[in-house]
N, C-alpha and C. Protein backbone atom coordinates (compact mmCIF):
# COMPACT_ATOMS: atom_id res chain seq x y z
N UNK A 1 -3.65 16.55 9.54
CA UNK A 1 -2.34 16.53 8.94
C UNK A 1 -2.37 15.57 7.75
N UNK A 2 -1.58 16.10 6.54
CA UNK A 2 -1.64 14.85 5.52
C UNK A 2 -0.57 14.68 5.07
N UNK A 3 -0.19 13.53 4.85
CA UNK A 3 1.39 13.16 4.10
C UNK A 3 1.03 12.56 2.99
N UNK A 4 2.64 13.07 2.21
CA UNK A 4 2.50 12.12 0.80
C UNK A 4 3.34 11.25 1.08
N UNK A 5 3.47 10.68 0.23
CA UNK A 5 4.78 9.59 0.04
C UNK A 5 5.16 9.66 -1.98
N UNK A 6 6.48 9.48 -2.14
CA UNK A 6 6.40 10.29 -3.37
C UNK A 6 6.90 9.07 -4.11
N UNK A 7 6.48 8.40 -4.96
CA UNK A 7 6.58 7.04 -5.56
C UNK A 7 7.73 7.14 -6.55
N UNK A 8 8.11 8.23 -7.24
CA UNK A 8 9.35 8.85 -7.85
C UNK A 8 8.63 9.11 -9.45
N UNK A 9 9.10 9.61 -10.17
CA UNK A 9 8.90 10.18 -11.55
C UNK A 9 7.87 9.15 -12.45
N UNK A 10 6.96 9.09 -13.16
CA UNK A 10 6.04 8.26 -13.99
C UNK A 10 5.59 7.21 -12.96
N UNK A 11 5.36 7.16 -11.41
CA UNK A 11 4.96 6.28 -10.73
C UNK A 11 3.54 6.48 -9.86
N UNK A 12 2.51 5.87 -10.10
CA UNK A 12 1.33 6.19 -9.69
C UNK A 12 0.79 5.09 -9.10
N UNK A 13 0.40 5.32 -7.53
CA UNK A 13 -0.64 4.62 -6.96
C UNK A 13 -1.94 4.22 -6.98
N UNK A 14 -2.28 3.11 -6.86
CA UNK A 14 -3.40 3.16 -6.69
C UNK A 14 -3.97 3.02 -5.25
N UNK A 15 -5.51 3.00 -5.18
CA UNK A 15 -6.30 3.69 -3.68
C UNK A 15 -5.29 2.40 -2.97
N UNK A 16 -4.64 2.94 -2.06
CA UNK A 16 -4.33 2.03 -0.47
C UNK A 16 -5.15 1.49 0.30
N UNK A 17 -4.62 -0.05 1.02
CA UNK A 17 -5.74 -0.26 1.79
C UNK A 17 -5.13 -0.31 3.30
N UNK A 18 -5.80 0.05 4.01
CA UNK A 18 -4.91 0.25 5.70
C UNK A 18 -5.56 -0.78 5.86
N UNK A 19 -4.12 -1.99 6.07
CA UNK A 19 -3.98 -3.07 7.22
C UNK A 19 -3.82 -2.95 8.60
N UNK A 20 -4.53 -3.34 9.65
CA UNK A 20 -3.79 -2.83 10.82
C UNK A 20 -3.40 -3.95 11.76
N UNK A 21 -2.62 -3.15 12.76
CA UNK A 21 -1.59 -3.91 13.35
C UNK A 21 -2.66 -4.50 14.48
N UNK A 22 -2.59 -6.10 14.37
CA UNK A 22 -3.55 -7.09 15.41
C UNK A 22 -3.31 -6.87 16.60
N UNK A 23 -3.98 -6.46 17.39
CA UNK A 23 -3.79 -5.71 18.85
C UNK A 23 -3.53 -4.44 19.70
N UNK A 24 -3.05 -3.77 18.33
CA UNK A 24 -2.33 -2.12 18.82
C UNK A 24 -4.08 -1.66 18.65
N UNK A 25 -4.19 -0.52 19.37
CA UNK A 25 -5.16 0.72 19.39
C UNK A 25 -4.63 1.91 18.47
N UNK A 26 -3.50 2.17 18.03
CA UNK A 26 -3.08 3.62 17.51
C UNK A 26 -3.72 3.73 16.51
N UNK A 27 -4.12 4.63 15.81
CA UNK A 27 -5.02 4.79 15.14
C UNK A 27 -4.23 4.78 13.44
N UNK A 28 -2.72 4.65 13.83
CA UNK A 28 -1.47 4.63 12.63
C UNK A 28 -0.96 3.33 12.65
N UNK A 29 -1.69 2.96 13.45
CA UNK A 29 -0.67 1.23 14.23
C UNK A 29 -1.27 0.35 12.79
N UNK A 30 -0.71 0.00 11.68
CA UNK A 30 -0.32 -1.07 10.55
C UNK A 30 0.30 -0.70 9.29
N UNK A 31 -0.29 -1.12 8.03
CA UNK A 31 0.41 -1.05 7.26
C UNK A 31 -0.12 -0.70 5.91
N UNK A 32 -0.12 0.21 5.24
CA UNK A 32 -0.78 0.75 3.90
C UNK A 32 0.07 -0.20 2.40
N UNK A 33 -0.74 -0.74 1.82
CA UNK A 33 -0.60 -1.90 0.77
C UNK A 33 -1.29 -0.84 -0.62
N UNK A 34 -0.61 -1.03 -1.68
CA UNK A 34 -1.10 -0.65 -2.52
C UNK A 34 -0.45 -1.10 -3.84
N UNK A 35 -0.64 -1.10 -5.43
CA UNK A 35 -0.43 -1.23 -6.23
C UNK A 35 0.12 0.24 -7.00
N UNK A 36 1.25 0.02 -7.22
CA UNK A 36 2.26 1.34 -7.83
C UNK A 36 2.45 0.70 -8.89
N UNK A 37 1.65 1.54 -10.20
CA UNK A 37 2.04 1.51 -11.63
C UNK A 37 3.74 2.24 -12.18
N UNK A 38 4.68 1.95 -12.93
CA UNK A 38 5.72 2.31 -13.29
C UNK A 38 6.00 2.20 -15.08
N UNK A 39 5.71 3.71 -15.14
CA UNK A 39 5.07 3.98 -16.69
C UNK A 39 6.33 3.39 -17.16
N UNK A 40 7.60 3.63 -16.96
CA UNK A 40 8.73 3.35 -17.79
C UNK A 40 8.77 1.76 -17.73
N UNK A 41 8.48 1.12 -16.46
CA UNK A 41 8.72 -0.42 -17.09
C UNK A 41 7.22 -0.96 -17.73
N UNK A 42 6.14 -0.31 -17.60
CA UNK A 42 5.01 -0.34 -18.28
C UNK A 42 4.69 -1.95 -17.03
N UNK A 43 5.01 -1.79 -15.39
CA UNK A 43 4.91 -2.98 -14.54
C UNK A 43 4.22 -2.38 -13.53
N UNK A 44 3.66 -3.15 -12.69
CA UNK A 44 3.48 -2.53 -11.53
C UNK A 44 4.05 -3.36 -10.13
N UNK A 45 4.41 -2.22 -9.10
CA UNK A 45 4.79 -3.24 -7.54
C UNK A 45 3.78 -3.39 -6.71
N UNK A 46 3.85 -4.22 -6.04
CA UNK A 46 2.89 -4.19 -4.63
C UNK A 46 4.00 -3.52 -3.67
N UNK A 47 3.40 -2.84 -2.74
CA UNK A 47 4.31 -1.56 -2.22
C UNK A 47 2.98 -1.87 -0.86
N UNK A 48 4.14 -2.30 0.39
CA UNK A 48 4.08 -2.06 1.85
C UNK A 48 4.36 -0.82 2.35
N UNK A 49 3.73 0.08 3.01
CA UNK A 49 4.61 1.37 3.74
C UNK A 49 3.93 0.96 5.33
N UNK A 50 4.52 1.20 6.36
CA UNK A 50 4.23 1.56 7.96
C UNK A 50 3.36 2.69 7.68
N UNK A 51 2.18 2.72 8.14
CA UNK A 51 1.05 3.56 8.30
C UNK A 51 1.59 4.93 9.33
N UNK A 52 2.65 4.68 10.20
CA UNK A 52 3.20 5.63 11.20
C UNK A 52 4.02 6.12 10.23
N UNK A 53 4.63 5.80 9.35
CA UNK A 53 5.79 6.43 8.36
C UNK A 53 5.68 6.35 7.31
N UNK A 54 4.35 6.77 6.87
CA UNK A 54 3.58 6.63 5.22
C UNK A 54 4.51 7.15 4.18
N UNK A 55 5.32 8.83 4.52
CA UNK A 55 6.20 9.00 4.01
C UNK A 55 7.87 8.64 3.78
N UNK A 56 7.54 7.65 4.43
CA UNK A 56 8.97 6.62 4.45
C UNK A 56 9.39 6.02 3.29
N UNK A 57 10.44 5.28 3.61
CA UNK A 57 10.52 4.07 2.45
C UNK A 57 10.05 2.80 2.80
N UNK A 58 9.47 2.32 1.76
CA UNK A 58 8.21 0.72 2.27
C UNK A 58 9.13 0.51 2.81
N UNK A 59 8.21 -0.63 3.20
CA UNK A 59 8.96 -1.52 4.40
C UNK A 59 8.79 -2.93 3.20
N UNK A 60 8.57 -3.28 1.87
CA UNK A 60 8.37 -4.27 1.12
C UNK A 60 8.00 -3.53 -0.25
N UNK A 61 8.35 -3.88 -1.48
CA UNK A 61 7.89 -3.71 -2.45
C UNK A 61 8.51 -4.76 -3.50
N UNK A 62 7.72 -5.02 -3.98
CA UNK A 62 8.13 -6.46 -4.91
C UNK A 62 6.74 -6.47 -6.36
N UNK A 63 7.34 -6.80 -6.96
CA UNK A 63 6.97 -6.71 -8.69
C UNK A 63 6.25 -7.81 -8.90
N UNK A 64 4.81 -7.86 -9.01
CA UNK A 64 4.16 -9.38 -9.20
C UNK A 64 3.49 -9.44 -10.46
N UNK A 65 3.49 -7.89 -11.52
CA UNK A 65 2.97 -7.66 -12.49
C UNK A 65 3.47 -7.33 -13.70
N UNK A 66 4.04 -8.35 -14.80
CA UNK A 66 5.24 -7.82 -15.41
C UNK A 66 4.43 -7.38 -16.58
N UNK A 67 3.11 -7.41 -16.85
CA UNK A 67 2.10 -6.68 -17.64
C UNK A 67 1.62 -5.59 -17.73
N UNK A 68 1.65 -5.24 -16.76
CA UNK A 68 1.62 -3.74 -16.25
C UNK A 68 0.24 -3.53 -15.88
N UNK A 69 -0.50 -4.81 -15.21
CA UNK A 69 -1.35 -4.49 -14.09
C UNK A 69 -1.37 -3.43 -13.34
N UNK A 70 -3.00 -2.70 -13.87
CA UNK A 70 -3.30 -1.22 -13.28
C UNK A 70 -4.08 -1.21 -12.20
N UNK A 71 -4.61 -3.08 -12.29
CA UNK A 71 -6.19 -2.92 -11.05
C UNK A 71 -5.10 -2.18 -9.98
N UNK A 72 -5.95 -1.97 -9.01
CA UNK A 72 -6.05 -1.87 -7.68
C UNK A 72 -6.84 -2.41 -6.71
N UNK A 73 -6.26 -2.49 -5.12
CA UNK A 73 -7.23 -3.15 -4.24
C UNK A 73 -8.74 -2.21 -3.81
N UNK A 74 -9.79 -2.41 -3.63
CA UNK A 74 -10.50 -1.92 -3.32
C UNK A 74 -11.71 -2.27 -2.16
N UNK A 75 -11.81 -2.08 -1.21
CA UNK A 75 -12.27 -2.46 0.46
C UNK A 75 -11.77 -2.49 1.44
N UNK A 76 -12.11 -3.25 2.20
CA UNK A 76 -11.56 -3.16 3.91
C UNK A 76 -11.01 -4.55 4.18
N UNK A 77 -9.76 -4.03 5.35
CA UNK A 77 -9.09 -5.34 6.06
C UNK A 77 -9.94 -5.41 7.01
N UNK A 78 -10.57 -6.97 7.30
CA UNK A 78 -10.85 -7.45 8.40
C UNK A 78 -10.18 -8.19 8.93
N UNK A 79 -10.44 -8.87 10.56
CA UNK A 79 -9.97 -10.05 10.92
C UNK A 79 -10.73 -10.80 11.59
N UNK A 80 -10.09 -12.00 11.73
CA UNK A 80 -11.36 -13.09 12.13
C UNK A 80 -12.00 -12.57 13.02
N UNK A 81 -11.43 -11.76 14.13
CA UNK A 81 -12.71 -11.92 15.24
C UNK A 81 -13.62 -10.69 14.39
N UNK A 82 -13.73 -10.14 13.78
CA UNK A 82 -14.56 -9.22 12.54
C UNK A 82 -15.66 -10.21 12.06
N UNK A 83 -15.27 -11.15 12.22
CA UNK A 83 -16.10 -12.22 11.11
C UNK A 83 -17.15 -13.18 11.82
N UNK A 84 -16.57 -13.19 13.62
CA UNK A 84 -17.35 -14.27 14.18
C UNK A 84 -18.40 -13.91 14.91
C-alpha cells in the first residue's frame, strides 16, 4: 500500500527520515521528518508527520530556513542501545 501526503501547490519534499517510536514494534510506530521546500516563500519547513497517518496533517511544522534551504536529511535514526 502507498500513501501520499500532499504538501499543497509549489511545495516539495525532500527524502524523509523514519524516526521510530522507542519501544513500540509496529512497523508504522514513529515519525517521518523531512524538509519541505515552498517555491512561493522561496523557505523551507521542517515538517513532522505520524508514520501511522503519513497522509495526515503533521503533527509539527516550523520554518528554520528563511533562505530557502533545499538540503535534505539523508540516513538512518538510531538509538543508543544501536550504538552500545
Amino acid at each position: 500500500m502507498s500513501v501520499v501526503h500532499d504538501f499543497g501547490a509549489g511545495r516539495f519534499a525532500g527524502e524523509p527520515v523514519f524516526v521510530p517510536s522507542a519501544g513500540d514494534t509496529a512497523e508504522d510506530a514513529g515519525w517521518l521528518m523531512a524538509f519541505v521546500y515552498d517555491a512561493a516563500r522561496d523557505a523551507s519547513d521542517f515538517v513532522l508527520l505520524d508514520a501511522a497517518d503519513a497522509a495526515g496533517s503533521p503533527v509539527r511544522e516550523r520554518s528554520p530556513c528563511r533562505n530557502g534551504c533545499r538540503s535534505a536529511f539523508s540516513g538512518k535514526w538510531i538509538d543508543d542501545a544501536e550504538l552500545a
